[in-house]
Protein backbone atom coordinates (compact mmCIF):
# COMPACT_ATOMS: atom_id res chain seq x y z
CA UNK A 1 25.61 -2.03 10.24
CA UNK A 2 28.07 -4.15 8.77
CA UNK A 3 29.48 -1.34 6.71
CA UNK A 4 29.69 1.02 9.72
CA UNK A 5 31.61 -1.68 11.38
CA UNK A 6 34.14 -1.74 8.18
CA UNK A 7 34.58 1.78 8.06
CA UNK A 8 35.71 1.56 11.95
CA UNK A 9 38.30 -1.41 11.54
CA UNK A 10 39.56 0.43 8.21
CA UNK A 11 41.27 2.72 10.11
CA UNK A 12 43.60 0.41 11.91
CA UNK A 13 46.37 -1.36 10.84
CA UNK A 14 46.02 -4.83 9.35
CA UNK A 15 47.00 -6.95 11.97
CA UNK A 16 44.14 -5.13 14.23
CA UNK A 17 41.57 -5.33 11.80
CA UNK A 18 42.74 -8.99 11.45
CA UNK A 19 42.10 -9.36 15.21
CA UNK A 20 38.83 -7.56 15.98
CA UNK A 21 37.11 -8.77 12.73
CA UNK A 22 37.91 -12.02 14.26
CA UNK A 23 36.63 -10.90 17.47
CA UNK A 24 33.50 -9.78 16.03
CA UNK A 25 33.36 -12.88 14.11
CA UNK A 26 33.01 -15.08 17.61
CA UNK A 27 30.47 -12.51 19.27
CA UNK A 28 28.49 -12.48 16.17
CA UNK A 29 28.56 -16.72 16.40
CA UNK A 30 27.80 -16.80 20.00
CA UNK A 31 25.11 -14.13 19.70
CA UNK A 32 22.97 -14.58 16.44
CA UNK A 33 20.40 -12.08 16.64
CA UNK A 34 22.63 -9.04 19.09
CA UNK A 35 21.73 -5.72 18.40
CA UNK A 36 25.87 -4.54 16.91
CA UNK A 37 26.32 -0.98 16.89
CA UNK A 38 29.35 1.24 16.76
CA UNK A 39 28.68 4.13 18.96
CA UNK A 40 30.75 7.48 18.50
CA UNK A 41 33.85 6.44 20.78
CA UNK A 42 34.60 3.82 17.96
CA UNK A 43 33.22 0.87 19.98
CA UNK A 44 31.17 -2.00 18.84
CA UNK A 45 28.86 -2.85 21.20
CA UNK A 46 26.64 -6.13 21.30
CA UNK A 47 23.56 -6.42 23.03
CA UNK A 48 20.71 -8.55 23.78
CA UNK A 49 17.69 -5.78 23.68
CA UNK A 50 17.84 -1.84 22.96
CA UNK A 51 19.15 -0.72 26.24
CA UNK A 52 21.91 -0.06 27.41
CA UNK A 53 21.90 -2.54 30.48
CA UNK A 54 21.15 -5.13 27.46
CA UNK A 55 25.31 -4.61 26.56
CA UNK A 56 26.89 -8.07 26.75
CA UNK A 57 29.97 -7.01 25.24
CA UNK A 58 32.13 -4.29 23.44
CA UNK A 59 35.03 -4.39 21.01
CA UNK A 60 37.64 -1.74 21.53
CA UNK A 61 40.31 -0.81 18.89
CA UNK A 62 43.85 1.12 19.17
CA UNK A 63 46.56 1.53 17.54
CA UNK A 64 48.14 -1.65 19.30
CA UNK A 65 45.45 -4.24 19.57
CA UNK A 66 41.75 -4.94 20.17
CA UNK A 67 40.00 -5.41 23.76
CA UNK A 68 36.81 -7.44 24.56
CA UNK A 69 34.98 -5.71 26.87
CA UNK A 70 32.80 -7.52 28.92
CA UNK A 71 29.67 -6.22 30.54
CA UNK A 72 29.58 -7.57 34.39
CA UNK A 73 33.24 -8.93 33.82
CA UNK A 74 33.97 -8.61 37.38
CA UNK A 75 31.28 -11.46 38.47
CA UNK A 76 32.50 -13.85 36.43
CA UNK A 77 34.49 -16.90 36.79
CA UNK A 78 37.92 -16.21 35.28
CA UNK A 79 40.07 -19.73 36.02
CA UNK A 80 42.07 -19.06 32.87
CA UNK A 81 43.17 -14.90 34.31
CA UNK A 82 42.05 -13.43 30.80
CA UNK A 83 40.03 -10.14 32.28
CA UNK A 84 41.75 -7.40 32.89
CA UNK A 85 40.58 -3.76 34.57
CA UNK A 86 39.84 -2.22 37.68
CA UNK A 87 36.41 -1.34 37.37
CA UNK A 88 33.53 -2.26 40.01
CA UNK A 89 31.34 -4.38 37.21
CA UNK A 90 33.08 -4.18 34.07
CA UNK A 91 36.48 -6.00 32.56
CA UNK A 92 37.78 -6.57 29.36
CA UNK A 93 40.12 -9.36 27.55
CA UNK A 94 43.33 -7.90 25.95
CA UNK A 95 43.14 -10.02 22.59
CA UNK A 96 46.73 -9.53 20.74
CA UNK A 97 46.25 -12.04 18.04
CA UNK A 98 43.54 -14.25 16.28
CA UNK A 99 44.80 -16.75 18.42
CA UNK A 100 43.74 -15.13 21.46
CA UNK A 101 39.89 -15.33 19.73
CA UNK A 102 40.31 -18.07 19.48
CA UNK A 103 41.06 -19.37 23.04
CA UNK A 104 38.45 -22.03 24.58
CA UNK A 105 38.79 -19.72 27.92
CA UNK A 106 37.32 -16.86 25.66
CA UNK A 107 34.29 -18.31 24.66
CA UNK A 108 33.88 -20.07 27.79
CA UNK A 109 33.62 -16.29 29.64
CA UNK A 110 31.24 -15.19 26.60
CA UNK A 111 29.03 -18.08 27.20
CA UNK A 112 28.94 -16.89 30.78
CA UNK A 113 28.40 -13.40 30.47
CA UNK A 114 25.66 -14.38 27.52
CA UNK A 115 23.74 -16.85 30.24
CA UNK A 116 23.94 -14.01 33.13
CA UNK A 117 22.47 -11.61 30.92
CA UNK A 118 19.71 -13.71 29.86
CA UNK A 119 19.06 -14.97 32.68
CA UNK A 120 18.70 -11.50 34.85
């Protein structure tokens, strides 16, 4: 999988594969053991089982930056205003930079999103 992941970032500029590796790099940490697959709209999806209603997350690449997509996003506690979207259940995190990876508020929504899904 890893290399299916590579060929994805490869074709984005560097400062995007700088970001989402870095992305993927925290999921990965907070989920040893996720099933990671890249699925043919060029997303990277993380999930706890083989289904889809297992998704916990998704990265999401473009041209201008990398989005964290977060399964259930709109039931979660958000005091820091990271998610972003419309969307009944799901939201995502606009990440510009490493830096945004590598915001405490980030990790603190994974960790939620991670105990919801384990727990349902």
């Amino acid at each position: 999988m890893a290399r299916e992941v590579e060929q994805l970032f490869s074709r984005y500029d560097p400062a995007v594969r700088r970001t989402a590796r870095a992305a993927r790099r925290l999921v990965r940490s907070m989920l040893p053991g996720a099933v990671e697959q890249v699925d043919s709209g060029g997303r990277v999806g993380y999930a706890v089982g083989s289904r889809v209603v297992d998704v916990i997350c998704v990265i999401l690449l473009s041209k201008t930056g990398v989005k964290l997509g977060v399964a259930d996003g709109a039931t979660l506690a958000d005091p820091a205003g990271l998610l972003t979207g419309a969307g009944k259940r799901h939201r995502h995190v606009e990440l510009a930079s490493v830096d945004a990876v590598e915001a405490p508020a980030l990790a603190a929504l994974l960790r939620q999103a991670i105990a919801r899904k384990r727990g349902a």
